[in-house]
PDB file of N, CA and C in Angstrom:
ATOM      1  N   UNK A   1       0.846  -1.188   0.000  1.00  0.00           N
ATOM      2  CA  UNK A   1       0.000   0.000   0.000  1.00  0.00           C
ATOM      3  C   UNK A   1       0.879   1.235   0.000  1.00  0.00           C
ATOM      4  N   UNK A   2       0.710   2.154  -0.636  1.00  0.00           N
ATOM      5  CA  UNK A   2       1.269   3.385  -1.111  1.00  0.00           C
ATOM      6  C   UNK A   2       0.241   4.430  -0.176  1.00  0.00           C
ATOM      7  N   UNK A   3       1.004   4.088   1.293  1.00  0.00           N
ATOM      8  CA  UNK A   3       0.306   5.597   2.222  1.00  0.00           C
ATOM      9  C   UNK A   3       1.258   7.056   2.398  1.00  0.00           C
ATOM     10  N   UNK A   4       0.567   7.667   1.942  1.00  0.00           N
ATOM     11  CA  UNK A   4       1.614   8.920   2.005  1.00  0.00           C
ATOM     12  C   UNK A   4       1.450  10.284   3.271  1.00  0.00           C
ATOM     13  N   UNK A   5       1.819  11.371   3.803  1.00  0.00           N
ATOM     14  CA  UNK A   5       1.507  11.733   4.276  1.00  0.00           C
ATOM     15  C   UNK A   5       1.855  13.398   4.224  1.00  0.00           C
ATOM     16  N   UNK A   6       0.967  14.471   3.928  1.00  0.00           N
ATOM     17  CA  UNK A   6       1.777  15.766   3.865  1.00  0.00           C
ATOM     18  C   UNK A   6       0.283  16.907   4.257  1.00  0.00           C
ATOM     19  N   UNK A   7       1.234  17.885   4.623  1.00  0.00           N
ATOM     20  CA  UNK A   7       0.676  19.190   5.202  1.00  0.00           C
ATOM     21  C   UNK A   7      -0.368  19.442   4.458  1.00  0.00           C
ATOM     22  N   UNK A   8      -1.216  19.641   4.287  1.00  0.00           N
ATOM     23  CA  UNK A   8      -2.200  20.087   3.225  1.00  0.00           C
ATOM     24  C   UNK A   8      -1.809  21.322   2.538  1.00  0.00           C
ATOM     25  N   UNK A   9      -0.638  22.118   3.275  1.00  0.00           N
ATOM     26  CA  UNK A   9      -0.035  23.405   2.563  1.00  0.00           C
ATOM     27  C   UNK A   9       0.767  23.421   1.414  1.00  0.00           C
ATOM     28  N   UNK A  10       1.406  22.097   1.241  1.00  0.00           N
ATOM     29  CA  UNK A  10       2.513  21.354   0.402  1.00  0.00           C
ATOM     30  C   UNK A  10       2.314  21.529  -0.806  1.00  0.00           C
ATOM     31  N   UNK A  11       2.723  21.911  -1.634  1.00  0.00           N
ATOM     32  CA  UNK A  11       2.461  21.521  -3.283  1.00  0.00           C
ATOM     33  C   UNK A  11       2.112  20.437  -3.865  1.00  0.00           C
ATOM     34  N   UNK A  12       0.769  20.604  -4.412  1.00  0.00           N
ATOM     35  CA  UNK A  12       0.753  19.046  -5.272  1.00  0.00           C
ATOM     36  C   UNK A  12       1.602  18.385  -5.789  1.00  0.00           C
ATOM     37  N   UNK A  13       1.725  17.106  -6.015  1.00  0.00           N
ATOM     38  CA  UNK A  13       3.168  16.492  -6.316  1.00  0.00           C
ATOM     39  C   UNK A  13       2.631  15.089  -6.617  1.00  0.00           C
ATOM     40  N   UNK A  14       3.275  14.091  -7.046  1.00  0.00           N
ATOM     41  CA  UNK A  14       2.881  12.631  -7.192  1.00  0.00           C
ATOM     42  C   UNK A  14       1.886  12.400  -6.059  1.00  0.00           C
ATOM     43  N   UNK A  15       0.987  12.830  -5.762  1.00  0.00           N
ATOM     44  CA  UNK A  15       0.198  12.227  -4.637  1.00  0.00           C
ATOM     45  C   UNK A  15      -0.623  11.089  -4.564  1.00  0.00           C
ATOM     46  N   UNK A  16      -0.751  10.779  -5.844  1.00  0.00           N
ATOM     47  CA  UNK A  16      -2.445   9.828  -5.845  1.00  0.00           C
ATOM     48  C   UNK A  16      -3.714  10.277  -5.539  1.00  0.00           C
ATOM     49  N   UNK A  17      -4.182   9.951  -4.447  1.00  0.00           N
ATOM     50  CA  UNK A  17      -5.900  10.308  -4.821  1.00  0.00           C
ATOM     51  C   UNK A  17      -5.011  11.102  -3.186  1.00  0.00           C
ATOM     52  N   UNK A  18      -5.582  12.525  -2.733  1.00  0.00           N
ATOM     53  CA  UNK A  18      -5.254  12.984  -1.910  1.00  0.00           C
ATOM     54  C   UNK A  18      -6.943  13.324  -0.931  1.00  0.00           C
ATOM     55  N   UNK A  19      -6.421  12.906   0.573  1.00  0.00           N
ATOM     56  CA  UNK A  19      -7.197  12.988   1.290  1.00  0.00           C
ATOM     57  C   UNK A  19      -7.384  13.990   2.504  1.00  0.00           C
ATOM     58  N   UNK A  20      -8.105  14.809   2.736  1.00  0.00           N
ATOM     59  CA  UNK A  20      -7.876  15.964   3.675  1.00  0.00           C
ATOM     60  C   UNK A  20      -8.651  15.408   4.637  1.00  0.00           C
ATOM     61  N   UNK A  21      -8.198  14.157   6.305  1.00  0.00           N
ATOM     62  CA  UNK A  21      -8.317  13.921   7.190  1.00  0.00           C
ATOM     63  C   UNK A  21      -8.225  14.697   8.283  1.00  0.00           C
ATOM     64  N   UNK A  22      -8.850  16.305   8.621  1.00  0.00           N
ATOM     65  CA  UNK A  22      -8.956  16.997   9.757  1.00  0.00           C
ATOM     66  C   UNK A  22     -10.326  17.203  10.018  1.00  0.00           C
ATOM     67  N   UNK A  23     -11.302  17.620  11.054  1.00  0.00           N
ATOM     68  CA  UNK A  23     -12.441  17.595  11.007  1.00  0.00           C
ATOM     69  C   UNK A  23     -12.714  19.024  10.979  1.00  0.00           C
ATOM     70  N   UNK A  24     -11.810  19.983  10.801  1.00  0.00           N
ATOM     71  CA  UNK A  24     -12.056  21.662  10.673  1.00  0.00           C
ATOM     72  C   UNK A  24     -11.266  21.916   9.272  1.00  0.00           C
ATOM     73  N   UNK A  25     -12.120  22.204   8.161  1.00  0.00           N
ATOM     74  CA  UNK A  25     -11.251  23.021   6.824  1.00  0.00           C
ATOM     75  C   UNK A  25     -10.006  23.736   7.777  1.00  0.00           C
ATOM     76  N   UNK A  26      -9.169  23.710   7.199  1.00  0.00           N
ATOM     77  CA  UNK A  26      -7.520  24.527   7.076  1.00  0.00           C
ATOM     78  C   UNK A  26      -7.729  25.688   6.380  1.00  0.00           C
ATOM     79  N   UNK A  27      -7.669  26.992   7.659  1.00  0.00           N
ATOM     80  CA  UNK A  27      -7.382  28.249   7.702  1.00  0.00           C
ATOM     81  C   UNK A  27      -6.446  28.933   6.458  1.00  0.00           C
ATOM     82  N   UNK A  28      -7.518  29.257   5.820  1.00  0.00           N
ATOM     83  CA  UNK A  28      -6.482  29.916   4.656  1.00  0.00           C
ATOM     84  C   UNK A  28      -6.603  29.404   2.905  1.00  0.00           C
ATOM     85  N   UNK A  29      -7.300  28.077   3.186  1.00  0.00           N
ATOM     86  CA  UNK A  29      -7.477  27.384   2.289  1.00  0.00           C
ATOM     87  C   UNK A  29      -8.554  27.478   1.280  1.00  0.00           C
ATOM     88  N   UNK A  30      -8.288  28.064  -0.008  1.00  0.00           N
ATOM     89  CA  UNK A  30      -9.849  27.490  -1.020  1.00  0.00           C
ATOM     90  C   UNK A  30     -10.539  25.935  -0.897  1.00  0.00           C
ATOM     91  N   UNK A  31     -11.198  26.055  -1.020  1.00  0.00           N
ATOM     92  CA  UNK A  31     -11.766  24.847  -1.307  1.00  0.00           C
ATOM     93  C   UNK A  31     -10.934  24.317  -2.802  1.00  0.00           C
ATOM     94  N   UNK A  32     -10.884  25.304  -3.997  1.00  0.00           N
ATOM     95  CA  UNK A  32     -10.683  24.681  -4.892  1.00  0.00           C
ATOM     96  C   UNK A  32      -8.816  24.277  -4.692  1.00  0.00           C
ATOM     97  N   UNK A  33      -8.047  24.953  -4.023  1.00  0.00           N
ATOM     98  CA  UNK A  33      -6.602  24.420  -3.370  1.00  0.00           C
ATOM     99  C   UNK A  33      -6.489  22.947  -2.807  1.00  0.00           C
ATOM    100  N   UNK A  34      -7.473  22.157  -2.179  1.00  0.00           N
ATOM    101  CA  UNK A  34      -7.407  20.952  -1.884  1.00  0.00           C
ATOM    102  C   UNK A  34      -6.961  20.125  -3.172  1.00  0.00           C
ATOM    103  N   UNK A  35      -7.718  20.066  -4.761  1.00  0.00           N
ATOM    104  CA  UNK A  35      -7.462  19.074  -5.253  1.00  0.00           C
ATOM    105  C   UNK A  35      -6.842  17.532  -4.378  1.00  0.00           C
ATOM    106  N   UNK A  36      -8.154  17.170  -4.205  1.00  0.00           N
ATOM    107  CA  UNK A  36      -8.149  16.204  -3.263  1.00  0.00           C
ATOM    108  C   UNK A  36      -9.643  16.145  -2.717  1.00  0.00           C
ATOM    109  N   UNK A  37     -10.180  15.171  -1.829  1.00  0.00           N
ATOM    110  CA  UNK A  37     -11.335  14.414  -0.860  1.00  0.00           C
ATOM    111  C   UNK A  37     -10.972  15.321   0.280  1.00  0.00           C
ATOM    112  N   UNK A  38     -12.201  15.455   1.050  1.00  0.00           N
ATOM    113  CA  UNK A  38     -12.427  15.923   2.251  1.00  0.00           C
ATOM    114  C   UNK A  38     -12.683  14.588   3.200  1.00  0.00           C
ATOM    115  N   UNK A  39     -12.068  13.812   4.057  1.00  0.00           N
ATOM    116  CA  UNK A  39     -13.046  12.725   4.716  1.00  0.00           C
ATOM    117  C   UNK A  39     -13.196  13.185   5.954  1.00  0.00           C
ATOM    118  N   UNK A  40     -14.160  13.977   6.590  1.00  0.00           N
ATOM    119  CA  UNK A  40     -13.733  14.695   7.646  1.00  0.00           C
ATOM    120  C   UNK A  40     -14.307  13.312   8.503  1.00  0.00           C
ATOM    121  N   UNK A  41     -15.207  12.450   8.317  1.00  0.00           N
ATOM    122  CA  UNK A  41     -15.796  11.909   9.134  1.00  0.00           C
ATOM    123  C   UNK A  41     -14.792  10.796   9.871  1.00  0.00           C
ATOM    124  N   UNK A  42     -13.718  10.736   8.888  1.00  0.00           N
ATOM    125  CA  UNK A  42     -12.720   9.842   9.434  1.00  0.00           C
ATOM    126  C   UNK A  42     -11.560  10.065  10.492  1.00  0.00           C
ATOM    127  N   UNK A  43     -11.709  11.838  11.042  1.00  0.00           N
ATOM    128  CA  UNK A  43     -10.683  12.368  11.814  1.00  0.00           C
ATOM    129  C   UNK A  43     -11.495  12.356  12.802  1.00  0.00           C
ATOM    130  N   UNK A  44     -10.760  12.568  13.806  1.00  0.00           N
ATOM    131  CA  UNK A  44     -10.624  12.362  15.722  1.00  0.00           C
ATOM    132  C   UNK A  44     -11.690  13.080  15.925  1.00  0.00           C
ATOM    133  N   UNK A  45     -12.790  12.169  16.577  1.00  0.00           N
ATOM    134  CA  UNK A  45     -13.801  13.553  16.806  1.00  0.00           C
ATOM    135  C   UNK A  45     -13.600  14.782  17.684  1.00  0.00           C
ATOM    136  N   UNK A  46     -14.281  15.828  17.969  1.00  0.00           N
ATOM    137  CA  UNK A  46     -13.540  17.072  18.459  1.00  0.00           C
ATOM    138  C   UNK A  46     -13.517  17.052  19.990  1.00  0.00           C
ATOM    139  N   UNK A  47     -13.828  16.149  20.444  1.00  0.00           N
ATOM    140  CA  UNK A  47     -13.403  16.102  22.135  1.00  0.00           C
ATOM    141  C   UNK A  47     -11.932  15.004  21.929  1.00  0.00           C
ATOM    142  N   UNK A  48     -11.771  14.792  21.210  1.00  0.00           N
ATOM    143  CA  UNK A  48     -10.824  13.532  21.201  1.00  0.00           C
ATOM    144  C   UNK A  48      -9.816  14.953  20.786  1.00  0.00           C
ATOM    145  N   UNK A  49      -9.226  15.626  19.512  1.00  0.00           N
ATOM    146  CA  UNK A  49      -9.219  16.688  19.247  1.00  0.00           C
ATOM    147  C   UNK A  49      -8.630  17.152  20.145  1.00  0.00           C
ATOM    148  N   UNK A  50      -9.229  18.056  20.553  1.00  0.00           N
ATOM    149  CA  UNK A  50      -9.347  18.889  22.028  1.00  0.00           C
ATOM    150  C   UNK A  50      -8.658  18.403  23.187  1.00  0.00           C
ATOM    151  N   UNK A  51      -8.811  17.130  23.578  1.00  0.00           N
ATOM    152  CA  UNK A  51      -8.247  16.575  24.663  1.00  0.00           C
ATOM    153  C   UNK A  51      -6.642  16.442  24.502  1.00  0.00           C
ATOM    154  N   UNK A  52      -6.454  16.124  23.361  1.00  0.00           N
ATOM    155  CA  UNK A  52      -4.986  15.610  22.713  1.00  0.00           C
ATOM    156  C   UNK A  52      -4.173  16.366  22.836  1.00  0.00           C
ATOM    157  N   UNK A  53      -4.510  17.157  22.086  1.00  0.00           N
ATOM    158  CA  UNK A  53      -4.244  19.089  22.020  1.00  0.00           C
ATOM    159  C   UNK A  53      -2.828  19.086  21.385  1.00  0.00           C
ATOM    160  N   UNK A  54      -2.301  18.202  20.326  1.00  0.00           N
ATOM    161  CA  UNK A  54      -0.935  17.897  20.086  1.00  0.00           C
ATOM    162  C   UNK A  54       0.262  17.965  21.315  1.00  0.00           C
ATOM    163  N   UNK A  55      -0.155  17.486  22.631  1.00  0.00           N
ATOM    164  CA  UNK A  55       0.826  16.832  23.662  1.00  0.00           C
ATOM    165  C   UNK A  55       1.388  15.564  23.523  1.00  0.00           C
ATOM    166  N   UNK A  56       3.015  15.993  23.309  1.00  0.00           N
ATOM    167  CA  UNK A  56       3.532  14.366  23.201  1.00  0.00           C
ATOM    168  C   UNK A  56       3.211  13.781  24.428  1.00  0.00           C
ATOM    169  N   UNK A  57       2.727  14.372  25.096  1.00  0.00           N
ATOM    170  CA  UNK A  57       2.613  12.915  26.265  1.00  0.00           C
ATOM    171  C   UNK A  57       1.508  11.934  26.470  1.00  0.00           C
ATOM    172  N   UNK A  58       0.432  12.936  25.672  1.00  0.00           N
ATOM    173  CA  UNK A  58      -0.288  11.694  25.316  1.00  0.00           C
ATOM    174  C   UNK A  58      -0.898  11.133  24.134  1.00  0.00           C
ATOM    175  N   UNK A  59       0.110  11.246  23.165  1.00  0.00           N
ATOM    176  CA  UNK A  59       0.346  10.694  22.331  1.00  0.00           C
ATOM    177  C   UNK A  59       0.708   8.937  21.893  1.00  0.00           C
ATOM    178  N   UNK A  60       0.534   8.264  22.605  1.00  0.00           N
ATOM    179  CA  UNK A  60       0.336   6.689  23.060  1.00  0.00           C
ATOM    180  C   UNK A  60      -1.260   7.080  23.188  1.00  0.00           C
ATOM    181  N   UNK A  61      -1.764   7.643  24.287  1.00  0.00           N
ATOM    182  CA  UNK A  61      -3.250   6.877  24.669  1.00  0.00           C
ATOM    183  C   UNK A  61      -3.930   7.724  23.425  1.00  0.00           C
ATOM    184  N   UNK A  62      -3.775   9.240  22.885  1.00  0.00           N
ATOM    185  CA  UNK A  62      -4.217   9.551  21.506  1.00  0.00           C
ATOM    186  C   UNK A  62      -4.406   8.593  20.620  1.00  0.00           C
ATOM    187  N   UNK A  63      -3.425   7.932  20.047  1.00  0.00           N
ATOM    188  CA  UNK A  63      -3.647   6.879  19.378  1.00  0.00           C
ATOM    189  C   UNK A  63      -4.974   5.600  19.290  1.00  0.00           C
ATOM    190  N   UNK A  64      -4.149   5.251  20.622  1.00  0.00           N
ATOM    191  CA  UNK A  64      -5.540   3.803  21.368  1.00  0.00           C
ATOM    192  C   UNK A  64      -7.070   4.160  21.142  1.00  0.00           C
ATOM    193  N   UNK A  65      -7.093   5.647  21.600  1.00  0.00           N
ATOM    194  CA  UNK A  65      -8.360   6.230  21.569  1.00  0.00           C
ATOM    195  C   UNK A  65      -9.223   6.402  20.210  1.00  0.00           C
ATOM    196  N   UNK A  66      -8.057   7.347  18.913  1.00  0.00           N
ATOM    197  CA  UNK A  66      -8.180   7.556  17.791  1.00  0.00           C
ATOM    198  C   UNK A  66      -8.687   5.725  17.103  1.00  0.00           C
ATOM    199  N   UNK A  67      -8.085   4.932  17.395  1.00  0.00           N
ATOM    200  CA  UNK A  67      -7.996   3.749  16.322  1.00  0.00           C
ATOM    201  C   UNK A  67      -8.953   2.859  16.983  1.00  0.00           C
ATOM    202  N   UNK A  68      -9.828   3.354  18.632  1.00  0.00           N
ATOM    203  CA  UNK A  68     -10.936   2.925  18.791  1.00  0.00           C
ATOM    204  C   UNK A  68     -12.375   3.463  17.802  1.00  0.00           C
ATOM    205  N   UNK A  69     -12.461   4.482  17.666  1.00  0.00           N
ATOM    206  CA  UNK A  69     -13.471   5.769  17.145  1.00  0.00           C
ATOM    207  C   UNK A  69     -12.683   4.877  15.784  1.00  0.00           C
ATOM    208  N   UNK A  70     -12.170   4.784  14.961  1.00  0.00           N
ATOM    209  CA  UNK A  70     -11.483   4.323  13.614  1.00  0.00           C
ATOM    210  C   UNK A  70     -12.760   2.657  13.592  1.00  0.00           C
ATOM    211  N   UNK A  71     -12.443   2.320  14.536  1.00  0.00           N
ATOM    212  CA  UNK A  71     -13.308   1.046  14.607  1.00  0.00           C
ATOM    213  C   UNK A  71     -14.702   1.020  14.721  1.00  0.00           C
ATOM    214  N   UNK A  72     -15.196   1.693  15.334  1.00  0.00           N
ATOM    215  CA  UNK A  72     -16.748   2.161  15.385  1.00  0.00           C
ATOM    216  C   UNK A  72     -17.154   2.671  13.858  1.00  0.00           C
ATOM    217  N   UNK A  73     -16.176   3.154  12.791  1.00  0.00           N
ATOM    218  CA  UNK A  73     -16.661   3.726  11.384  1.00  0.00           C
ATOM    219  C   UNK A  73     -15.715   3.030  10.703  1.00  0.00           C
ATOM    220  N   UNK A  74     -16.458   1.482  10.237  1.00  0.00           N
ATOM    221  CA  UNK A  74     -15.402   0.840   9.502  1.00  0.00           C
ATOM    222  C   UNK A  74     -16.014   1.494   7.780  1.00  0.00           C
ATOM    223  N   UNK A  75     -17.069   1.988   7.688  1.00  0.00           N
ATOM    224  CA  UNK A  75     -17.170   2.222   6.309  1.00  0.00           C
ATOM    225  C   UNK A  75     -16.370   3.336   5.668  1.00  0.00           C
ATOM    226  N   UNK A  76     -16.290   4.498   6.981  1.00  0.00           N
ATOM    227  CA  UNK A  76     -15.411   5.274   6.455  1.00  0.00           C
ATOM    228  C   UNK A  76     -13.796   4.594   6.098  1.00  0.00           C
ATOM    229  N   UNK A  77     -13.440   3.890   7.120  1.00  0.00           N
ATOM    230  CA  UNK A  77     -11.991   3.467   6.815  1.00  0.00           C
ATOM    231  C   UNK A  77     -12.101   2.449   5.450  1.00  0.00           C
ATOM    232  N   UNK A  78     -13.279   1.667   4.788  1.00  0.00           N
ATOM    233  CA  UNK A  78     -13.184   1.190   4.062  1.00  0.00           C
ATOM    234  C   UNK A  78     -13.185   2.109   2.648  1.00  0.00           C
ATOM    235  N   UNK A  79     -13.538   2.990   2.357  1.00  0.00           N
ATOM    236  CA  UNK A  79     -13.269   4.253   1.430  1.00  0.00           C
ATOM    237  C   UNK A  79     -11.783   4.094   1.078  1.00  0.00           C
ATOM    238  N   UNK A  80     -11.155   4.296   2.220  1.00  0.00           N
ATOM    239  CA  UNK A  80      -9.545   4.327   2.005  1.00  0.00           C
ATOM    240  C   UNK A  80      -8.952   3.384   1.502  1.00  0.00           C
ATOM    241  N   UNK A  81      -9.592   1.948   2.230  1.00  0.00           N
ATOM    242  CA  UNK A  81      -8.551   0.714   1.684  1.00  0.00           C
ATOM    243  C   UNK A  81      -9.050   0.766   0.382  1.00  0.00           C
ATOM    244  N   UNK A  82     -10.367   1.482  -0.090  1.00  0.00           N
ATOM    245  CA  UNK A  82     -10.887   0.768  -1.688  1.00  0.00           C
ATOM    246  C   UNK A  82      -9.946   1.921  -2.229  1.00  0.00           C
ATOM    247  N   UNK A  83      -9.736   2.513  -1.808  1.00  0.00           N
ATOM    248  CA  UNK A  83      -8.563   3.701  -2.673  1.00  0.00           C
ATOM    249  C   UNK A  83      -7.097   3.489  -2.872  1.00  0.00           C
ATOM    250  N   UNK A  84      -6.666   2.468  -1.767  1.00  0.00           N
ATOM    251  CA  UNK A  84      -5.683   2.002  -1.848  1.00  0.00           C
ATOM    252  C   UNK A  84      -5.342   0.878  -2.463  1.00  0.00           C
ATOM    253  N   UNK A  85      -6.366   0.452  -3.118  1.00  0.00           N
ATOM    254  CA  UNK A  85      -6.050  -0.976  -3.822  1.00  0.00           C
ATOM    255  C   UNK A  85      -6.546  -0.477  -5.236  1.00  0.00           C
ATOM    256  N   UNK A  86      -6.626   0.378  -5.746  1.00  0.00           N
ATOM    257  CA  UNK A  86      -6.759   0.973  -7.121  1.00  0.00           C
ATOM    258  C   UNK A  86      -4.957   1.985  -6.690  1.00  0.00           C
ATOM    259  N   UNK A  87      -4.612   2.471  -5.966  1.00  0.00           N
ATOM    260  CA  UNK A  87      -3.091   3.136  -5.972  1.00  0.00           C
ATOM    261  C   UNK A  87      -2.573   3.656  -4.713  1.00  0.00           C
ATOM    262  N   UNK A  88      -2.010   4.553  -4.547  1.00  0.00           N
ATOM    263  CA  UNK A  88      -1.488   5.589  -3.655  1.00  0.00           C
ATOM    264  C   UNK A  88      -2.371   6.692  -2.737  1.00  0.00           C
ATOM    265  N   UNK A  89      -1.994   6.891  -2.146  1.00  0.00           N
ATOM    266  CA  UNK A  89      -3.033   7.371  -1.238  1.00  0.00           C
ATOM    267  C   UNK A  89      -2.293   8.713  -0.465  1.00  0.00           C
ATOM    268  N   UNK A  90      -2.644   9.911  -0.683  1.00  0.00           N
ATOM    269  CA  UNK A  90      -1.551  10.671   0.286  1.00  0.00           C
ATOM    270  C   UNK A  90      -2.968  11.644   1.182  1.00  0.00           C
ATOM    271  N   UNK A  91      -2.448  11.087   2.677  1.00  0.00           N
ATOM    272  CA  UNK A  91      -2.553  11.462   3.975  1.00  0.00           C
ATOM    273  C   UNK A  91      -2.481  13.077   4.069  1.00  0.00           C
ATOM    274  N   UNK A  92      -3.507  13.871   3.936  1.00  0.00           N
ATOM    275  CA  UNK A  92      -3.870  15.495   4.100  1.00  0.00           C
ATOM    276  C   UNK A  92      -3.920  16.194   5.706  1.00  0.00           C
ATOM    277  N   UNK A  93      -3.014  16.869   6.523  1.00  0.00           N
ATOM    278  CA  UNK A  93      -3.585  17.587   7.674  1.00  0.00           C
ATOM    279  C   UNK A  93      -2.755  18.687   7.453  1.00  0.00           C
ATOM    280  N   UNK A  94      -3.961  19.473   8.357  1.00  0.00           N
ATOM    281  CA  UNK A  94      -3.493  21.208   8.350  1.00  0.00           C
ATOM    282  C   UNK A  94      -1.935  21.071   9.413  1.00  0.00           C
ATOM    283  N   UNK A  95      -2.150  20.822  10.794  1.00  0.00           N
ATOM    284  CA  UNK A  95      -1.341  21.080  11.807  1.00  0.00           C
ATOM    285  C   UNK A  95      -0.259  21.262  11.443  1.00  0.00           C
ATOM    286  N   UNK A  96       0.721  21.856  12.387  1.00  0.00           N
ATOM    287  CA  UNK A  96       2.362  22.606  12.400  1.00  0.00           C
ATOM    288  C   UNK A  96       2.942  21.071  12.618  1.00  0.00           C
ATOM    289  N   UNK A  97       2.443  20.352  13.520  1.00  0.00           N
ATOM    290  CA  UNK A  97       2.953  19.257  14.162  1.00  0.00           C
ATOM    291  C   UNK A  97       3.337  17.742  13.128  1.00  0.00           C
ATOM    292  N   UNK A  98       3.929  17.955  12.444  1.00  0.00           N
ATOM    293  CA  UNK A  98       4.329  16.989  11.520  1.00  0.00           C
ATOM    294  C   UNK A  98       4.626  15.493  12.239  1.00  0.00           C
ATOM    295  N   UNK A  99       4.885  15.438  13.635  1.00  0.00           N
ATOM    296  CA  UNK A  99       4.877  13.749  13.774  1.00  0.00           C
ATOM    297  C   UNK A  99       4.513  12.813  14.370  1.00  0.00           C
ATOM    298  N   UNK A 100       3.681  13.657  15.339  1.00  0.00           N
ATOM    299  CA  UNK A 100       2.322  13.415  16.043  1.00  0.00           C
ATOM    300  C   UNK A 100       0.738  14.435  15.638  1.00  0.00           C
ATOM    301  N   UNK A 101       0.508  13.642  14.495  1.00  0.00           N
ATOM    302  CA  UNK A 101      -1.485  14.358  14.446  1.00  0.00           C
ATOM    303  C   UNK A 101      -2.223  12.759  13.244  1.00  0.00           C
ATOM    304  N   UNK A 102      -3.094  13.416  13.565  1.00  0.00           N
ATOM    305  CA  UNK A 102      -4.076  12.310  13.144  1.00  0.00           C
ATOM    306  C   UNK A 102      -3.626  11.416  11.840  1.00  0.00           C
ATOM    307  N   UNK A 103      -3.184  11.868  10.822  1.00  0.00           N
ATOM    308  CA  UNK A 103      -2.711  12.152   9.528  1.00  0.00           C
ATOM    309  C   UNK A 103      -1.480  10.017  10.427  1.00  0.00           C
ATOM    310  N   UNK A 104      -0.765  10.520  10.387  1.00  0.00           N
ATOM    311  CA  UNK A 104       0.336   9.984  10.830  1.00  0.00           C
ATOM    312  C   UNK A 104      -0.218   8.578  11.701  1.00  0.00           C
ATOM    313  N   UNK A 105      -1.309   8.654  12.523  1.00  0.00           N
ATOM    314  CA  UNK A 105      -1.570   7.576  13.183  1.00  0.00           C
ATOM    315  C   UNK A 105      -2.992   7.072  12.134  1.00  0.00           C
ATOM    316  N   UNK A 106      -3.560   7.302  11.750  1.00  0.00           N
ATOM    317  CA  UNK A 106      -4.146   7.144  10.670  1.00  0.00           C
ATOM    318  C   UNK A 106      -3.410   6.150   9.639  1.00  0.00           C
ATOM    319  N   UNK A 107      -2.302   6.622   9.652  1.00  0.00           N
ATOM    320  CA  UNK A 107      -1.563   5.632   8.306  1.00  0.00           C
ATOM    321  C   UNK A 107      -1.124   4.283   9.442  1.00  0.00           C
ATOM    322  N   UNK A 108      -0.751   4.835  10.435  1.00  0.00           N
ATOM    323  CA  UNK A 108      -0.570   3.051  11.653  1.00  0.00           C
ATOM    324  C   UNK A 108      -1.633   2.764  11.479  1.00  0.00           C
ATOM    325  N   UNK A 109      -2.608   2.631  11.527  1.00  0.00           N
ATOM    326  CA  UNK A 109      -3.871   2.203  11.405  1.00  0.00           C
ATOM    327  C   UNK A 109      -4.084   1.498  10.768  1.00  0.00           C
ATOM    328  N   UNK A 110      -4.177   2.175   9.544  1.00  0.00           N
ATOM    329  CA  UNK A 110      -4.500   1.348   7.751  1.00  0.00           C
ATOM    330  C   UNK A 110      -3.483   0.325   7.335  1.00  0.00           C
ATOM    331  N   UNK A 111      -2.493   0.745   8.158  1.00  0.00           N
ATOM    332  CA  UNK A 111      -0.966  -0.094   7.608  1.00  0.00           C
ATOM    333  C   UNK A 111      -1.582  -1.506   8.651  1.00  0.00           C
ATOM    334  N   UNK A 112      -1.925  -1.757   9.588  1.00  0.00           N
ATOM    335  CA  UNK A 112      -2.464  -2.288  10.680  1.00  0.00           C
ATOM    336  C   UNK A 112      -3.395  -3.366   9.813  1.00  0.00           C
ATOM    337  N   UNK A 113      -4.133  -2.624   9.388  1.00  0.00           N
ATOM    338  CA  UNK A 113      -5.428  -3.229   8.710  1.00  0.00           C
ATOM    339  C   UNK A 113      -5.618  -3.990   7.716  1.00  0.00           C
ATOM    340  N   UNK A 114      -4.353  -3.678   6.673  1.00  0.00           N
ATOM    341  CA  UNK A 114      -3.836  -3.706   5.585  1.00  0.00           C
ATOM    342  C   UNK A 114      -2.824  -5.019   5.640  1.00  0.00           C
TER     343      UNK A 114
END
């Protein structure tokens, strides 16, 4: 599986089918700038969000939590694998935080699943 992962600010580039996984549009952004899917239903819901607050420290139970809520919406996660078995797939989030946010445990996930 070809999971990829980048800022949603990034320049289009070899991406494949590109997916914007945050549950708030990215500040600044056209709509028509995505070129790419919106799946908002597939990001952390907003108390999960909120609670996380991009703290590495809890970044372990973020996860556990995230890839529980991942399990409760297997149709959304099935969107992805059917996208990933036609090609490449590149992973969309707004955040500064490049190595802990949803985007990133999202791909443990699918890679998981996969």
């Amino acid at each position: 599986m070809g999971i990829f992962i980048k800022r949603v600010y990034e320049p289009v580039g070899e991406d494949g089918v590109r997916i914007l996984v945050d549950r708030l549009w990215p500040r600044g952004l056209k709509k028509e700038e995505l070129h790419g899917l919106w799946f908002r239903e597939i990001s952390p819901s907003a108390a999960l969000r909120k609670w996380f607050n991009h703290d590495p420290d809890k970044w372990p139970e973020f996860k556990n939590l995230y890839f529980a809520e991942l399990d409760g919406h297997p149709q959304e996660v099935e969107k992805i694998i059917t996208l990933l078995r036609e090609g490449s797939v590149t992973l969309l989030y707004a955040s500064r935080e490049r190595e802990r946010n949803q985007a990133v445990a999202l791909r443990q996930y699918l890679e998981m699943k996969g």
